[in-house]
N, C-alpha and C. Protein backbone atom coordinates (compact mmCIF):
# COMPACT_ATOMS: atom_id res chain seq x y z
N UNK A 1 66.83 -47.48 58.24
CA UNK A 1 67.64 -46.94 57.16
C UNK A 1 68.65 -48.00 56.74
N UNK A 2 68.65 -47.81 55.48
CA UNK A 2 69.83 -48.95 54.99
C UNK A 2 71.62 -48.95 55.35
N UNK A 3 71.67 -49.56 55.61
CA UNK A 3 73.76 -49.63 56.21
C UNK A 3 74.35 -49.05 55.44
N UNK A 4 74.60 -47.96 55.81
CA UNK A 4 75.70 -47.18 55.12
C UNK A 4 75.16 -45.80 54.51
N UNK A 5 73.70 -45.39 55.04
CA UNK A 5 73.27 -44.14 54.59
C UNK A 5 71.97 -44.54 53.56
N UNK A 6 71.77 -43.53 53.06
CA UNK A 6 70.21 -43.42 52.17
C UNK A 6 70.61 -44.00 50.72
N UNK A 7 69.45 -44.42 50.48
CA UNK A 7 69.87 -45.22 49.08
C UNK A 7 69.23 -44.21 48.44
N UNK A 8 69.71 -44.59 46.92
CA UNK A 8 69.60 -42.92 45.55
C UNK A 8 68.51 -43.49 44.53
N UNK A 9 67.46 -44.91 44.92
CA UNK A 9 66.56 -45.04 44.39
C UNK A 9 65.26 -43.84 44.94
N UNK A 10 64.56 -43.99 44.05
CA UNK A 10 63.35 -43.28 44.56
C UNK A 10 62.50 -44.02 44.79
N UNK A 11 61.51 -43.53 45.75
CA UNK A 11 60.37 -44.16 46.28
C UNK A 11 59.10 -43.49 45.72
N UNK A 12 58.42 -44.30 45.09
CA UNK A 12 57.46 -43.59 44.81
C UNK A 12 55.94 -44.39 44.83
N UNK A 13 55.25 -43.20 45.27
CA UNK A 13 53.41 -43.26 45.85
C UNK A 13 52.51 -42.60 44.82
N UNK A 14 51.40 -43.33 45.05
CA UNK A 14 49.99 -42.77 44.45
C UNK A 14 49.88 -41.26 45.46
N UNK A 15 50.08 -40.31 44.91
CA UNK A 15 49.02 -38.98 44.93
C UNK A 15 47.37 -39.42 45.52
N UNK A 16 46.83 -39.22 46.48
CA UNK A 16 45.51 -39.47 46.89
C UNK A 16 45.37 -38.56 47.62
N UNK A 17 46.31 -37.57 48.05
CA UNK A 17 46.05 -36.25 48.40
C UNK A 17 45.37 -36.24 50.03
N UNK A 18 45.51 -37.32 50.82
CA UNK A 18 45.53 -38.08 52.20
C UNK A 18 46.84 -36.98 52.75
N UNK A 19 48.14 -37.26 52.41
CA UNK A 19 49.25 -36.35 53.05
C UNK A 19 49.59 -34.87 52.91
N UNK A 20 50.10 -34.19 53.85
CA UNK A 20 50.25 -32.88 53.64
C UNK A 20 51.76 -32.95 53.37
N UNK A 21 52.37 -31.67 53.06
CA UNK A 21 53.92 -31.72 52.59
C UNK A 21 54.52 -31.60 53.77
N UNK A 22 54.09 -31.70 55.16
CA UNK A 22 55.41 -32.40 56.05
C UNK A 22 55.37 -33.57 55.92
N UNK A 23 54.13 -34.44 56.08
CA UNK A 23 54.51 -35.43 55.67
C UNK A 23 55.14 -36.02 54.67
N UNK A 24 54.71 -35.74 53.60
CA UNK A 24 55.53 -35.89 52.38
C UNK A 24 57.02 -35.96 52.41
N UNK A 25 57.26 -34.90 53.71
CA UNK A 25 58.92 -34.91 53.42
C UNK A 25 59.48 -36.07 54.50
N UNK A 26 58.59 -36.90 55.27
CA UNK A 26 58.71 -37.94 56.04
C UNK A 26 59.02 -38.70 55.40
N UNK A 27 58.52 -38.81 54.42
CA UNK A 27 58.45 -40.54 53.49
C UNK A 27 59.80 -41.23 52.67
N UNK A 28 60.47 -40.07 52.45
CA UNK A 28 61.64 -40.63 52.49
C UNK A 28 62.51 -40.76 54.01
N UNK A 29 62.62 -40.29 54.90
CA UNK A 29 63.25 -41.03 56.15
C UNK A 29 63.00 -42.21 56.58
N UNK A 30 61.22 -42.48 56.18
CA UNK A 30 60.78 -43.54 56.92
C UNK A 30 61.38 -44.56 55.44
N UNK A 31 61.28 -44.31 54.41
CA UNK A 31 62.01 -45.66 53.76
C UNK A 31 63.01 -45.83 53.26
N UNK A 32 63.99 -44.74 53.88
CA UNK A 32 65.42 -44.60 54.26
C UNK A 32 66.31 -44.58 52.05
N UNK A 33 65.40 -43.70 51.37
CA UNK A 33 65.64 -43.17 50.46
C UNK A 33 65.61 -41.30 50.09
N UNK A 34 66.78 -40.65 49.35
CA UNK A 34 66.99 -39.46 49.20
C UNK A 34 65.42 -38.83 48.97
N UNK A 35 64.97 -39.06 48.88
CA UNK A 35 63.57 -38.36 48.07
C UNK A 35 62.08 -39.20 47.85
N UNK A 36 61.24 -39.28 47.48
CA UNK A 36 60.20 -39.57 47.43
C UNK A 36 59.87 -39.49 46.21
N UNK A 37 58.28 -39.55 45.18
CA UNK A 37 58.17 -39.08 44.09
C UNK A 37 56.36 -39.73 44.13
N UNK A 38 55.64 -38.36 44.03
CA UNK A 38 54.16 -38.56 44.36
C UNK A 38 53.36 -38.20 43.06
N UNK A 39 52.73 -39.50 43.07
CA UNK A 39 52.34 -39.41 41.19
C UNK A 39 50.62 -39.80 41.36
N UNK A 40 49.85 -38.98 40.67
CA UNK A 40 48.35 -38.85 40.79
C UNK A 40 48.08 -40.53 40.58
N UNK A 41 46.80 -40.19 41.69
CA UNK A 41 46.34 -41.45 41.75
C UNK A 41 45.70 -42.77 40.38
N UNK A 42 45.01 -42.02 39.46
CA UNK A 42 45.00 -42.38 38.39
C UNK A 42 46.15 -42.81 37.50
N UNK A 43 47.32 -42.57 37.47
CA UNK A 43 48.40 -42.40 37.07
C UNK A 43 49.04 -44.22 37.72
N UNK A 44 48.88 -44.02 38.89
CA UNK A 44 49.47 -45.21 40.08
C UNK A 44 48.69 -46.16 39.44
N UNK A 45 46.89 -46.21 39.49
CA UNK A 45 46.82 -47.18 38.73
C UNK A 45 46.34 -47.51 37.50
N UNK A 46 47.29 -46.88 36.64
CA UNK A 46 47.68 -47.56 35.35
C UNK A 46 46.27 -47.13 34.96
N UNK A 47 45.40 -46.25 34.94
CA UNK A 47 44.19 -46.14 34.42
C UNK A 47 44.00 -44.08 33.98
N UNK A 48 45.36 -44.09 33.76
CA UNK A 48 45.12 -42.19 33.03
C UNK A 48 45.18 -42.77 31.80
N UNK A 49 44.22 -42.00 31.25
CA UNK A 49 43.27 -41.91 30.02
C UNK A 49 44.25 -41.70 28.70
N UNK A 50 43.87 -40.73 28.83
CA UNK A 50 44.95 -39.86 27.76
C UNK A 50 46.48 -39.41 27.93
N UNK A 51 47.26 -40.39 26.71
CA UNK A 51 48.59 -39.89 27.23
C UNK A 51 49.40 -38.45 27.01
N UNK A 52 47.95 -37.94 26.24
CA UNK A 52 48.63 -36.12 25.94
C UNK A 52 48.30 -35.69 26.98
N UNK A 53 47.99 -36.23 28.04
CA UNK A 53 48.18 -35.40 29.35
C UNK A 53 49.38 -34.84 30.36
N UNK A 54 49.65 -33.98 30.71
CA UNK A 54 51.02 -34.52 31.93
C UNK A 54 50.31 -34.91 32.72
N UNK A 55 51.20 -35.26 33.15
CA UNK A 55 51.39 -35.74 34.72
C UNK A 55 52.46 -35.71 35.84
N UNK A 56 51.76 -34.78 36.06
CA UNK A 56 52.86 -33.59 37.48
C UNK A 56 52.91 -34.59 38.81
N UNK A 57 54.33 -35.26 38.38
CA UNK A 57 54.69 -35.59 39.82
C UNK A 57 55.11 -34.95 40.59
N UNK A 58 54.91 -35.14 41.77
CA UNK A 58 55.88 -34.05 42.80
C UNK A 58 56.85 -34.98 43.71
N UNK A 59 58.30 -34.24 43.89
CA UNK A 59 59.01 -34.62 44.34
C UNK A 59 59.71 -33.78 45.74
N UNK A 60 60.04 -35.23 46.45
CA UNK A 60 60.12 -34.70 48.04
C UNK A 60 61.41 -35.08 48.49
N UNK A 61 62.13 -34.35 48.90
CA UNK A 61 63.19 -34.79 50.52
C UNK A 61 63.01 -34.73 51.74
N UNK A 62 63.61 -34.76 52.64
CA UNK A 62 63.30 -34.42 54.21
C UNK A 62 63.30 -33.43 54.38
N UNK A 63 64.47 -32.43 53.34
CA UNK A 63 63.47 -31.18 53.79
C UNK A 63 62.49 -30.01 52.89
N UNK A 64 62.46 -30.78 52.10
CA UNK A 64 61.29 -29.84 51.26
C UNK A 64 60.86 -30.30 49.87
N UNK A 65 60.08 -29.84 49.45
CA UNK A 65 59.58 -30.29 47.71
C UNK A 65 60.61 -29.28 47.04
N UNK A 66 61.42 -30.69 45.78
CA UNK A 66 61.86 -30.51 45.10
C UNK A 66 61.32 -30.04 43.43
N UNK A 67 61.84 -28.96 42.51
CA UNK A 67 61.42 -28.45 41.76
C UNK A 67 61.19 -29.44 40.40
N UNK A 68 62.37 -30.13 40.60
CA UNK A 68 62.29 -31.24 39.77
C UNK A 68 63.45 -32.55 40.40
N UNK A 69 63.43 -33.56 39.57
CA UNK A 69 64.25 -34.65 40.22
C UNK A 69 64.94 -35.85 38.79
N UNK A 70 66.00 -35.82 38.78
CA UNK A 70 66.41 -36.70 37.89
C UNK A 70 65.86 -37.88 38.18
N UNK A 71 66.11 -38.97 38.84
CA UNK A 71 66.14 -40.42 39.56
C UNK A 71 64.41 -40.31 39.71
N UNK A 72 63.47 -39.48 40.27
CA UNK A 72 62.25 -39.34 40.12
C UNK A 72 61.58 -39.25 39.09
N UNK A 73 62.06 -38.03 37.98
CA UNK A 73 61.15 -38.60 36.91
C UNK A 73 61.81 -39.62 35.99
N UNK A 74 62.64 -40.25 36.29
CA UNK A 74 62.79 -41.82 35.73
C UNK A 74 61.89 -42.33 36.22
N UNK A 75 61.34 -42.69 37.33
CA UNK A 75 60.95 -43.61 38.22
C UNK A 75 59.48 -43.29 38.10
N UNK A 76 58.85 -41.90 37.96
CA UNK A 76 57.17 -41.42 38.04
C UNK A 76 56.62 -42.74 36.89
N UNK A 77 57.18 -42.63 35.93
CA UNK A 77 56.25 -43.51 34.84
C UNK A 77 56.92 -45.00 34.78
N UNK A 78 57.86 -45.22 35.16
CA UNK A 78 58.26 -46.74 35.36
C UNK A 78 57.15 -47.18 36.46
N UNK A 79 57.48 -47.18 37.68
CA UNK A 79 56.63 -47.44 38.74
C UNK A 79 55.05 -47.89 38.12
N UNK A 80 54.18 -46.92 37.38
CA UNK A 80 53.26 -47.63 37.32
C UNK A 80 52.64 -48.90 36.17
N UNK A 81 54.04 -48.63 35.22
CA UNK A 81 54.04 -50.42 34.13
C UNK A 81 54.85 -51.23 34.59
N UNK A 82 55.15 -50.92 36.02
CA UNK A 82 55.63 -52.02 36.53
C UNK A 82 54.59 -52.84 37.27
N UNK A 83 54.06 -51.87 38.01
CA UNK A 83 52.21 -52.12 39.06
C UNK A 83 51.32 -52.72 38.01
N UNK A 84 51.26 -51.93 37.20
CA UNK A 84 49.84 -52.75 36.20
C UNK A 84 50.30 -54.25 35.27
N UNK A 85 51.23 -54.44 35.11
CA UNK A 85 51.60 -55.47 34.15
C UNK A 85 51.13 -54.80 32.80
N UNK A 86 51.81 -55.71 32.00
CA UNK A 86 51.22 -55.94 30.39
C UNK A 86 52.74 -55.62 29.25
N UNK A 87 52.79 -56.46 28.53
CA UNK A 87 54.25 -56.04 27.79
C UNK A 87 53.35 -55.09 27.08
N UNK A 88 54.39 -54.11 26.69
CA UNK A 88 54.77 -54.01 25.32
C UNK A 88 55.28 -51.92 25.57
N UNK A 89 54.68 -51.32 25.00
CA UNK A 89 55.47 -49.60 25.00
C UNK A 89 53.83 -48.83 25.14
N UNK A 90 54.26 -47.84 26.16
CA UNK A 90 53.42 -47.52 26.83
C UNK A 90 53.60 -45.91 26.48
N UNK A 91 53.32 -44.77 26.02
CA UNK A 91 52.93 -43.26 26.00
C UNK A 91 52.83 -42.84 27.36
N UNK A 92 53.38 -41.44 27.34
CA UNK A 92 52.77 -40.75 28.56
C UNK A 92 53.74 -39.49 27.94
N UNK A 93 53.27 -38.37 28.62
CA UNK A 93 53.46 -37.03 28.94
C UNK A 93 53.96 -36.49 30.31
N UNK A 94 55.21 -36.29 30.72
CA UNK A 94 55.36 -35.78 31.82
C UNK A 94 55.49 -34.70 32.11
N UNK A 95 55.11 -33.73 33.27
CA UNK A 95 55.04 -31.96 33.34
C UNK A 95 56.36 -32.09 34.89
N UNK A 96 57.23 -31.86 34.59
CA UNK A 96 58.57 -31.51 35.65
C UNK A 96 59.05 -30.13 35.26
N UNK A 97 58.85 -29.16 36.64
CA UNK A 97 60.04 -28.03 36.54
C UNK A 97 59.40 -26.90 35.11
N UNK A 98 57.83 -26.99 35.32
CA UNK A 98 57.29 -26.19 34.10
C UNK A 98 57.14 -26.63 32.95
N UNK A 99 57.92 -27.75 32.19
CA UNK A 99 58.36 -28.70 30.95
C UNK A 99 57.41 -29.78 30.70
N UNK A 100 57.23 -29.52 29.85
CA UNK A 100 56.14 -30.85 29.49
C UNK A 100 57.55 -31.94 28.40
N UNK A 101 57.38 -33.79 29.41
CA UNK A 101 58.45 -34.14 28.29
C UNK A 101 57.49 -35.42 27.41
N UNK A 102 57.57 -35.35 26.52
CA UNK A 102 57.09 -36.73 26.34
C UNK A 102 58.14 -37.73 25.96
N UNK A 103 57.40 -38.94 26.75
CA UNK A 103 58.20 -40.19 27.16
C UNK A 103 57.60 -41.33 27.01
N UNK A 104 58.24 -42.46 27.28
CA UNK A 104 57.61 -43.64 26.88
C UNK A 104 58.07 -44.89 28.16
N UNK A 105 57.45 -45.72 28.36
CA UNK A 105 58.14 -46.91 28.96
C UNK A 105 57.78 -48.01 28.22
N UNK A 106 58.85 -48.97 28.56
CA UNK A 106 58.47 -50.60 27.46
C UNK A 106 58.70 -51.53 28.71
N UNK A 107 58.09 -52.70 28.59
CA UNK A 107 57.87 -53.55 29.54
C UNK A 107 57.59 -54.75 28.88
N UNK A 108 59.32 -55.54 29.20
CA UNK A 108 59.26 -56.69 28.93
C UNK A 108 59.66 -58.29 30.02
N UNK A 109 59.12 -58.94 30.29
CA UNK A 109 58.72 -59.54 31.40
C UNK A 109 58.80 -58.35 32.83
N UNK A 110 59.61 -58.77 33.80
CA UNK A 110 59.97 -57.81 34.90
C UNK A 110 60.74 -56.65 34.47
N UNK A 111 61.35 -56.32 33.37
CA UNK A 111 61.97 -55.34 33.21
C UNK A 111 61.28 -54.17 32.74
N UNK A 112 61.48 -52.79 32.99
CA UNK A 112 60.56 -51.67 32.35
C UNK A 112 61.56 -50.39 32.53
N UNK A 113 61.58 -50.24 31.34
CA UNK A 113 62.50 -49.36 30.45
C UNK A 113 61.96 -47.92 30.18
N UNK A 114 62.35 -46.96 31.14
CA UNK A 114 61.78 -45.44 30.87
C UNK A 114 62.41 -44.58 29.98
N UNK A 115 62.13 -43.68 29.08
CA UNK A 115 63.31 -43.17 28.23
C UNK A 115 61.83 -41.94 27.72
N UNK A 116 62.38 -40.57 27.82
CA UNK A 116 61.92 -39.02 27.44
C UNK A 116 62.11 -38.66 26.48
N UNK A 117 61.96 -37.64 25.73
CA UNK A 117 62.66 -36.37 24.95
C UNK A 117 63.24 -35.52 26.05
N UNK A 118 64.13 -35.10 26.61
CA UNK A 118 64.02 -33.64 27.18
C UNK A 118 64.22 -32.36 26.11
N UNK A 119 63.64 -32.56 25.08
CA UNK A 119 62.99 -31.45 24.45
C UNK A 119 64.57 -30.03 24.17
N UNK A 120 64.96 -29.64 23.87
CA UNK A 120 65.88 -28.64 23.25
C UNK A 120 66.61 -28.63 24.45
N UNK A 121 67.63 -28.51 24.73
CA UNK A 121 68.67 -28.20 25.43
C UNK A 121 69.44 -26.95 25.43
N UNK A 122 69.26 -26.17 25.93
CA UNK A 122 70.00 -24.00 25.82
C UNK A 122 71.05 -24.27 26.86
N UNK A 123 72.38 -24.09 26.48
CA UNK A 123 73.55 -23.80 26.93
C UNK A 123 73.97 -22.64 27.15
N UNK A 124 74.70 -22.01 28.40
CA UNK A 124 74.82 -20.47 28.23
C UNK A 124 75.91 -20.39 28.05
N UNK A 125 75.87 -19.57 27.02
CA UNK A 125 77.29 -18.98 26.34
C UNK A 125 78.72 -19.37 26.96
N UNK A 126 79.88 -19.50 26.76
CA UNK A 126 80.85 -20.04 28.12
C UNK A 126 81.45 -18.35 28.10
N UNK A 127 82.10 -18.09 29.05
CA UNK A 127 82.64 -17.08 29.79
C UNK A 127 83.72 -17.59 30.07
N UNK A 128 84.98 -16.30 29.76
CA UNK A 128 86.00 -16.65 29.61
C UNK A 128 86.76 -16.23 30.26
N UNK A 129 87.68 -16.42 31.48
CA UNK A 129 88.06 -15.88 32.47
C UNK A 129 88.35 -14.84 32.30
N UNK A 130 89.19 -13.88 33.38
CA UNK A 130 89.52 -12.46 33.54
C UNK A 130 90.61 -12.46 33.14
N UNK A 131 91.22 -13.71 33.76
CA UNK A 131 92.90 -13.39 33.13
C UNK A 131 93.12 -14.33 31.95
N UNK A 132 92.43 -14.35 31.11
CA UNK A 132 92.38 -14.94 29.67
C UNK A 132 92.63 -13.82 29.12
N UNK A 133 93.81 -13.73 28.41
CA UNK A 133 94.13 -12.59 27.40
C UNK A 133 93.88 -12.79 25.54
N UNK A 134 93.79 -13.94 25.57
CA UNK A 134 93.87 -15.14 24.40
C UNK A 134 92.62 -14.47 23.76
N UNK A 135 93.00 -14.42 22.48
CA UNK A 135 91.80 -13.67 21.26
C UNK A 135 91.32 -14.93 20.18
N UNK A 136 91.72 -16.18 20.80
CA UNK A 136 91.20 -17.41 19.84
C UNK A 136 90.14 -17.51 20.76
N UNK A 137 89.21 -18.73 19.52
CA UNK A 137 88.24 -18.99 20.49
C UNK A 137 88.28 -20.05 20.96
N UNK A 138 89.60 -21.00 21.32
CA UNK A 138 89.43 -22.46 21.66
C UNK A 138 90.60 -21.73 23.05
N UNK A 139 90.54 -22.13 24.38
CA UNK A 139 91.15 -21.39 25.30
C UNK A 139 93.01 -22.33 25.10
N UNK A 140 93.50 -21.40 25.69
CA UNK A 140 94.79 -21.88 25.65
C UNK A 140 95.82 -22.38 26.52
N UNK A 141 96.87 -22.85 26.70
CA UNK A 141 97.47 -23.45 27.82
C UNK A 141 97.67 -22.46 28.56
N UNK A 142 97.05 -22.85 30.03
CA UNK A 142 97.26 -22.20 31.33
C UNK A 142 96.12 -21.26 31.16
N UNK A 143 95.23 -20.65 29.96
CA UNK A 143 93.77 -20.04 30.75
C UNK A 143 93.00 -20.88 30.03
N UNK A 144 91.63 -21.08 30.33
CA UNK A 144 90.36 -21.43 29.49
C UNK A 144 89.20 -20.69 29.82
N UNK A 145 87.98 -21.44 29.99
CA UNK A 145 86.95 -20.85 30.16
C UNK A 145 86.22 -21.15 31.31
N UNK A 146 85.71 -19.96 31.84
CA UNK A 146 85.38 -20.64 33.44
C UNK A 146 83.94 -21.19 33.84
């Protein structure tokens, strides 16, 4: 493990469907990172077909599969235009947490640049404390919104 605790990169593997999900949740201890991120084997190498496909990575900690993962699905579609080489902007479809996002990576020498839609964003309403007596709608000194 690295000095000073787990590092907040992700690690991420070809899907070949070889490991079961304890293991899975090994793979980050053994390479002393928060999580893991397991991306179909076709996917790893740089040879999925169609980019209107998703592609359901799954994401792991030590102790269980995660529903979704920030730092992971950055990393699911970087990881493999980094493995295959070739400049230029690359398509893909990712399926995280039920969501299909589409995304792109660009790859110029060693560098490779991941960037999504995450698709509509729903905010829930804000709620306004109990002891807010205030009938505006911008909250006021000493209550707001909780």
């Amino acid at each position: 493990m690295p000095e000073g605790g787990l590092r907040r990169e992700s690690h991420v593997l070809p899907d070949d469907g070889r490991l079961d999900d304890a293991e899975r949740c090994r793979v980050p201890v053994e390479h002393g990172t928060s999580h893991a991120v397991f991306v179909g084997a076709d996917v790893a190498a740089g040879t999925a077909g169609d980019p209107g496909l998703p592609v359901p990575p799954r994401f792991f900690t030590s102790a269980g599969e995660l529903p979704a993962c920030g730092h992971g699905t950055v990393a699911a579609p970087a990881w493999p235009a980094r493995r295959t080489g070739g400049e230029g902007r690359r398509s893909f479809r990712l399926r995280a947490s039920g969501r299909d996002f589409d995304g792109w990576t660009v790859r110029a020498g060693a560098r490779v640049t991941t960037s999504f839609d995450p698709g509509p964003v729903r905010l829930p309403a804000p709620h306004r404390s109990s002891s807010s007596q205030s009938s505006t709608s911008q909250p006021s000194s000493g209550s707001g919104w909780t």
